[in-house]
C-alpha atoms as a PDB file:
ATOM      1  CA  UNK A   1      22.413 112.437  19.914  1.00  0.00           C
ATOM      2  CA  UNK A   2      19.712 109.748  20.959  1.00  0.00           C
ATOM      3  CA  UNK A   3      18.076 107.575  17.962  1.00  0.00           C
ATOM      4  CA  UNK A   4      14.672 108.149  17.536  1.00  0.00           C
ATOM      5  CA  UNK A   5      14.422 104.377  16.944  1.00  0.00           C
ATOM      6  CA  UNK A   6      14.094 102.610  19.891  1.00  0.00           C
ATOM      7  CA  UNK A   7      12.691  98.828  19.809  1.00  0.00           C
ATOM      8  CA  UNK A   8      10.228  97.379  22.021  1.00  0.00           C
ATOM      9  CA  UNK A   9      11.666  95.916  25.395  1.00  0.00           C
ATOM     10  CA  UNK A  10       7.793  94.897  26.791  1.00  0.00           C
ATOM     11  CA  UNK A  11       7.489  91.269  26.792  1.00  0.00           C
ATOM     12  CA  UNK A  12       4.195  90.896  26.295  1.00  0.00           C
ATOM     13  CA  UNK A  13       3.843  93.904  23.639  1.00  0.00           C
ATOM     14  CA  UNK A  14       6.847  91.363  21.965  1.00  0.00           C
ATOM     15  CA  UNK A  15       4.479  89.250  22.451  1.00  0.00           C
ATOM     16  CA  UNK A  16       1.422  89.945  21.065  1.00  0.00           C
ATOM     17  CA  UNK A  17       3.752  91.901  17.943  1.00  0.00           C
ATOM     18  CA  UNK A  18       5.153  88.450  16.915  1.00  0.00           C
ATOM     19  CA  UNK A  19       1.895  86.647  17.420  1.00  0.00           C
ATOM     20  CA  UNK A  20       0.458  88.917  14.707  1.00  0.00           C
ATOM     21  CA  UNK A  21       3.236  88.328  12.238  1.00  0.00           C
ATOM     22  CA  UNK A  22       2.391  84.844  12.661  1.00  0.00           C
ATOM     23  CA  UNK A  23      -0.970  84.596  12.196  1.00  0.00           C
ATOM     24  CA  UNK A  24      -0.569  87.052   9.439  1.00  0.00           C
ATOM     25  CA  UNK A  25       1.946  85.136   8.308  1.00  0.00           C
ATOM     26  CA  UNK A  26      -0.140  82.148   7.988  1.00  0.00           C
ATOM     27  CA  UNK A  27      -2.619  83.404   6.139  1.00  0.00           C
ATOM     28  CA  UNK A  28      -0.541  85.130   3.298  1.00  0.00           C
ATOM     29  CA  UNK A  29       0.825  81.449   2.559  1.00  0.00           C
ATOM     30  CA  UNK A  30      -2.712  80.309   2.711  1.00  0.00           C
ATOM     31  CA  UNK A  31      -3.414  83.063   0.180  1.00  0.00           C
ATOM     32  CA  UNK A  32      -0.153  82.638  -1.855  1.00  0.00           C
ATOM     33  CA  UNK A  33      -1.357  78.833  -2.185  1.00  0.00           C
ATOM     34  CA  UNK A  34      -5.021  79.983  -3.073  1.00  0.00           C
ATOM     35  CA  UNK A  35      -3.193  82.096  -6.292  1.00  0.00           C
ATOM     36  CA  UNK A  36      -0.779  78.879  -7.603  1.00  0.00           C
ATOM     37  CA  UNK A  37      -3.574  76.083  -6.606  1.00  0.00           C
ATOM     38  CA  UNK A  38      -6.695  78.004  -7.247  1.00  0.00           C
ATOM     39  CA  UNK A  39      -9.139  78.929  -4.188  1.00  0.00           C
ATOM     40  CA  UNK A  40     -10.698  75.359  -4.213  1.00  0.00           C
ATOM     41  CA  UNK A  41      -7.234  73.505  -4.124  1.00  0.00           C
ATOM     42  CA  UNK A  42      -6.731  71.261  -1.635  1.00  0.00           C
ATOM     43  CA  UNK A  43      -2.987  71.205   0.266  1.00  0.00           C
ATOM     44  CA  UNK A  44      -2.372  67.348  -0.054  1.00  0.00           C
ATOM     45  CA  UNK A  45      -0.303  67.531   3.148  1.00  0.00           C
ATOM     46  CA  UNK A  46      -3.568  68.442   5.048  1.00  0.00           C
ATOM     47  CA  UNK A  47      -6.076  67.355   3.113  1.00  0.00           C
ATOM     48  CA  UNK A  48      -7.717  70.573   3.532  1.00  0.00           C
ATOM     49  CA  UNK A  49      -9.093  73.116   0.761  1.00  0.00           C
ATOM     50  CA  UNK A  50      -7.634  76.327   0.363  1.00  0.00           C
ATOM     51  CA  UNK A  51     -11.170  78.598   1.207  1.00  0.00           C
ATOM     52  CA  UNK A  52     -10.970  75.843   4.528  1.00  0.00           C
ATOM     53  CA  UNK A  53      -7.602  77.080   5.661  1.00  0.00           C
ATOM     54  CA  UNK A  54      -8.373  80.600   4.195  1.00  0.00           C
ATOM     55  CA  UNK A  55     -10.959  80.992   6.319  1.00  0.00           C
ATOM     56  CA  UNK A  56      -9.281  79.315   9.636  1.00  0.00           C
ATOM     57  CA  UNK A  57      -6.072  81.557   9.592  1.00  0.00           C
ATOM     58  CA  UNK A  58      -8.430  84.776   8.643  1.00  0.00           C
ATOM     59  CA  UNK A  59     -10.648  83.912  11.805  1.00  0.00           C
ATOM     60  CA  UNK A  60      -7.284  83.130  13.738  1.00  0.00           C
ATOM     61  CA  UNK A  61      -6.249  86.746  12.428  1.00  0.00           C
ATOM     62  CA  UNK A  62      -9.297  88.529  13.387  1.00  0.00           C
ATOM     63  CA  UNK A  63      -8.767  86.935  16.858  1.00  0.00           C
ATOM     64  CA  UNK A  64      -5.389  88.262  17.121  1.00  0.00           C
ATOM     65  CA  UNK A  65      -6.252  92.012  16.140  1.00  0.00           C
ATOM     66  CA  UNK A  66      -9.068  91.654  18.212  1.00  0.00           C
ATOM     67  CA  UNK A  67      -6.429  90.876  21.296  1.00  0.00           C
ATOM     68  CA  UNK A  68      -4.628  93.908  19.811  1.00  0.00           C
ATOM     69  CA  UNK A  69      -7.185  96.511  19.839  1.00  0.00           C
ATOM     70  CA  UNK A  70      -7.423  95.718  23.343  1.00  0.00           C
ATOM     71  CA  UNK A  71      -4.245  95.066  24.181  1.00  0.00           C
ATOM     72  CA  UNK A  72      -2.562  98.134  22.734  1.00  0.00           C
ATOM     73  CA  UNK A  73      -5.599 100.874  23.336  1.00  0.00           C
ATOM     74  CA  UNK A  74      -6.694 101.047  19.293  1.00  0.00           C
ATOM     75  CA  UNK A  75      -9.105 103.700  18.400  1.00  0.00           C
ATOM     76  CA  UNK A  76     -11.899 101.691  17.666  1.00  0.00           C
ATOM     77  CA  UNK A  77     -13.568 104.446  15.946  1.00  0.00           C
ATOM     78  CA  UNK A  78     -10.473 105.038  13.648  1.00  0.00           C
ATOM     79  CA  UNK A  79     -10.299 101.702  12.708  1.00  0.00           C
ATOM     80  CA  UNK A  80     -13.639 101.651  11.927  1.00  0.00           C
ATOM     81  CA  UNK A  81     -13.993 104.600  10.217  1.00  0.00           C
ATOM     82  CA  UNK A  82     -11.076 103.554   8.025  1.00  0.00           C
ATOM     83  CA  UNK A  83     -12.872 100.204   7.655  1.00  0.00           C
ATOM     84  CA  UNK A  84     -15.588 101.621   6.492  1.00  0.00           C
ATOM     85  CA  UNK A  85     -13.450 103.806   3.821  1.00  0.00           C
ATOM     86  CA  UNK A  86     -11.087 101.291   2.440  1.00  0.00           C
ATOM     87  CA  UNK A  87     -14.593  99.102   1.905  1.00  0.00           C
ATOM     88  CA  UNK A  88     -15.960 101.789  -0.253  1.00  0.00           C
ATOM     89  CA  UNK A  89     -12.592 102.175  -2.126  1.00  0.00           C
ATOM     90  CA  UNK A  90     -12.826  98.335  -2.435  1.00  0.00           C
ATOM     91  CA  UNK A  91     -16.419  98.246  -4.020  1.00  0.00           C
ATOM     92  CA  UNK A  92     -15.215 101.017  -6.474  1.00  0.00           C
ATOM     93  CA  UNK A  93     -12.378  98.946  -7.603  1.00  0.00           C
ATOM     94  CA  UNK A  94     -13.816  95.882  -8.168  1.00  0.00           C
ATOM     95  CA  UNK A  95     -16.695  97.443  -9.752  1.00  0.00           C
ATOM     96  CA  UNK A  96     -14.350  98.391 -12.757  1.00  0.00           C
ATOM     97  CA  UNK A  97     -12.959  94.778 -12.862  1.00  0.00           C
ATOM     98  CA  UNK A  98     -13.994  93.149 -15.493  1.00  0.00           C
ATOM     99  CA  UNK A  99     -12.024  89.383 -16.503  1.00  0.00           C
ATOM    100  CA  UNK A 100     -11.425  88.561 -19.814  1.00  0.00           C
ATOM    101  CA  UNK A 101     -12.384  85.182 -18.904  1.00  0.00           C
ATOM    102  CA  UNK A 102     -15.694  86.050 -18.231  1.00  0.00           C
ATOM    103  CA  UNK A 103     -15.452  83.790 -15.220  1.00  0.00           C
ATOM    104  CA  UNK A 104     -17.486  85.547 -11.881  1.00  0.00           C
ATOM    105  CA  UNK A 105     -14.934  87.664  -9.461  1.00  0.00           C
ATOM    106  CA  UNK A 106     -14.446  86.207  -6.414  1.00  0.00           C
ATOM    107  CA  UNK A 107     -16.184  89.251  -4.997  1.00  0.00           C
ATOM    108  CA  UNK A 108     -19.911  87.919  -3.868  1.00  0.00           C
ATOM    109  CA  UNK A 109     -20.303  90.772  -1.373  1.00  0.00           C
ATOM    110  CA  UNK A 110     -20.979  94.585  -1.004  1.00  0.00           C
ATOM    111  CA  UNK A 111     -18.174  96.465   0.159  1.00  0.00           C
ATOM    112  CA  UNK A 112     -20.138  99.381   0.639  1.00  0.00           C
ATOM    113  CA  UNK A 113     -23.368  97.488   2.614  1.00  0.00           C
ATOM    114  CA  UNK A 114     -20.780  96.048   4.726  1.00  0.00           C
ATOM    115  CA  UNK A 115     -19.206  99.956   5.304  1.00  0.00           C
ATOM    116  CA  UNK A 116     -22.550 100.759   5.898  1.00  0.00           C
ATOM    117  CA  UNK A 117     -23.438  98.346   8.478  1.00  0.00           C
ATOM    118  CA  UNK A 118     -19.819  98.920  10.122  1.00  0.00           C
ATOM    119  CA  UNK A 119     -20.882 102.424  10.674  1.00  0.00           C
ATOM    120  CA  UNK A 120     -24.456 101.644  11.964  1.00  0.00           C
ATOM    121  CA  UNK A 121     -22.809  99.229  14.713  1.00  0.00           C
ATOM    122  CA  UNK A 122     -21.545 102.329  16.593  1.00  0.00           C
ATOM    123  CA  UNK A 123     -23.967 104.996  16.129  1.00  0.00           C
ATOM    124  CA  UNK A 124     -25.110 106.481  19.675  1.00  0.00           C
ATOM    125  CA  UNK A 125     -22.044 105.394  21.705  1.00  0.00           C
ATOM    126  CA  UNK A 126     -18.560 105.906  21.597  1.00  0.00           C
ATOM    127  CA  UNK A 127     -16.494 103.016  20.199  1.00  0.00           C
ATOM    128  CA  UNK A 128     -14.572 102.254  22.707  1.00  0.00           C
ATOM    129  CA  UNK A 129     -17.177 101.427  24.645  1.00  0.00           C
ATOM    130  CA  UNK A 130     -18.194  98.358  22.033  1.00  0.00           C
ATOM    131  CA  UNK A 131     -17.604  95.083  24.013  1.00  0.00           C
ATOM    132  CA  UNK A 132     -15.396  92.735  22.023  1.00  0.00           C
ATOM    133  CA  UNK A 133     -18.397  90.696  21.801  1.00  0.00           C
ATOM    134  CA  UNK A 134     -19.899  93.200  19.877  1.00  0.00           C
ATOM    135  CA  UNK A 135     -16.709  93.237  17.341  1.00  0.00           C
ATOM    136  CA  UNK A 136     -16.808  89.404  16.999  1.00  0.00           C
ATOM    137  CA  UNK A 137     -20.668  89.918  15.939  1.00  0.00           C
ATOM    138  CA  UNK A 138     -19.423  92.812  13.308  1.00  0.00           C
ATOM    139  CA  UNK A 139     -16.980  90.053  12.165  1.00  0.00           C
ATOM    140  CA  UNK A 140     -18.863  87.491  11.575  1.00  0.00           C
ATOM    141  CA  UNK A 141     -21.584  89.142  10.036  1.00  0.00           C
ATOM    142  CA  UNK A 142     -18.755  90.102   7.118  1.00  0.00           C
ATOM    143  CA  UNK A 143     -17.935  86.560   7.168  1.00  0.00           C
ATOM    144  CA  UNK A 144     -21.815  85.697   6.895  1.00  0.00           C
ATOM    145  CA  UNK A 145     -22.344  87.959   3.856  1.00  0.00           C
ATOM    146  CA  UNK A 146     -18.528  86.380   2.144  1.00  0.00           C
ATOM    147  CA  UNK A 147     -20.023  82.867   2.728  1.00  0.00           C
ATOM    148  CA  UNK A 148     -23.723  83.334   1.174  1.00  0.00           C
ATOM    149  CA  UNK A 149     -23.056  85.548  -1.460  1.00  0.00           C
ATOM    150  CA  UNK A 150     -23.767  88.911   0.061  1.00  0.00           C
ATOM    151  CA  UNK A 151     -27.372  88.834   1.625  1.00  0.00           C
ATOM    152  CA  UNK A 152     -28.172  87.180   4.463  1.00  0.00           C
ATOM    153  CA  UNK A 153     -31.592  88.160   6.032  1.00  0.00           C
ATOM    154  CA  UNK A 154     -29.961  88.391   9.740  1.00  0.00           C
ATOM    155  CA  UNK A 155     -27.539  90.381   9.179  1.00  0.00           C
ATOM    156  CA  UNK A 156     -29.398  92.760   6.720  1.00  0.00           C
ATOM    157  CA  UNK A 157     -29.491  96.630   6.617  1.00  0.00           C
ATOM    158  CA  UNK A 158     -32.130  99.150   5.416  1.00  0.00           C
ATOM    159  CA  UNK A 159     -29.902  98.898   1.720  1.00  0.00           C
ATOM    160  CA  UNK A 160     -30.283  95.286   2.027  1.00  0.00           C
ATOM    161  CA  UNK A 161     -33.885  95.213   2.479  1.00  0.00           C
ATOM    162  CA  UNK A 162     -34.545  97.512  -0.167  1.00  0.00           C
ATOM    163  CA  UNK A 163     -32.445  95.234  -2.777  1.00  0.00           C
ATOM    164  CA  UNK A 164     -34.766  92.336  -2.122  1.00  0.00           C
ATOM    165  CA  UNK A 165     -37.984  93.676  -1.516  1.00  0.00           C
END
């Protein structure tokens, strides 16, 4: 009887697998740090506040999954459909937080603008056909919205627009 578990003998699939655990790997201790110094700690060994190296090891992240999607022939289109979903599910979850502290959620953004503008990205093509450039944009525009507090006039959709008119 063969085993139906069989580990990875490609080098570079090793590869790029252990890269990922890395990086990930980075950031959850960035994140475990964030939750035991508070997000605008600063690690004394670096001298570098915890939203700094939060937002270095999440970009190094994105870069690796980037590599991945390329790498390893990801559905595009799956990932951003689920994207999209788990954004929604997001929004709906912090929408029913509500801290006793009365102190703002560290939510500034709109799940479900950013699922929206996810989806919008692809419309008319097929998404594997998005250049990686065109991913990096779709990151950083998530980024954008974290970093000012949701709205951003460049990156803004029809929802957007209609909030601040």
């Amino acid at each position: 009887m063969t085993s139906k578990w069989i580990p990875e003998t490609d080098l570079l699939a090793l590869r790029r697998l252990g890269k990922t655990c890395e990086e990930l790997g980075e950031l959850v201790a960035v994140l475990g740090r964030s939750i035991c110094q508070g997000i605008d700690g600063v690690d004394p060994s670096s001298d570098e506040s915890n939203i700094e190296r939060m937002t270095k090891e999440s970009a190094d992240v994105m870069a690796q999954l980037l590599c991945n999607f390329k790498a390893f022939g990801l559905n595009r289109m799956l990932i951003d459909q689920r994207i999209a979903d788990k954004s929604e599910k997001m929004a709906e979850w912090e929408a029913m937080f509500n801290p006793v502290s009365g102190k703002e959620t560290l939510s500034k953004f709109d799940a479900a603008s950013d699922a929206e503008r996810l989806r919008s990205v692809g419309r008319g093509m097929s998404y594997n056909d998005l250049s990686e450039a065109t991913w990096k944009h779709v990151i950083l525009e998530i980024a954008m919205r974290l970093e000012t507090g949701g709205y951003n006039p460049a990156i803004e959709t029809t929802k957007d627009k209609a909030k601040h008119d």
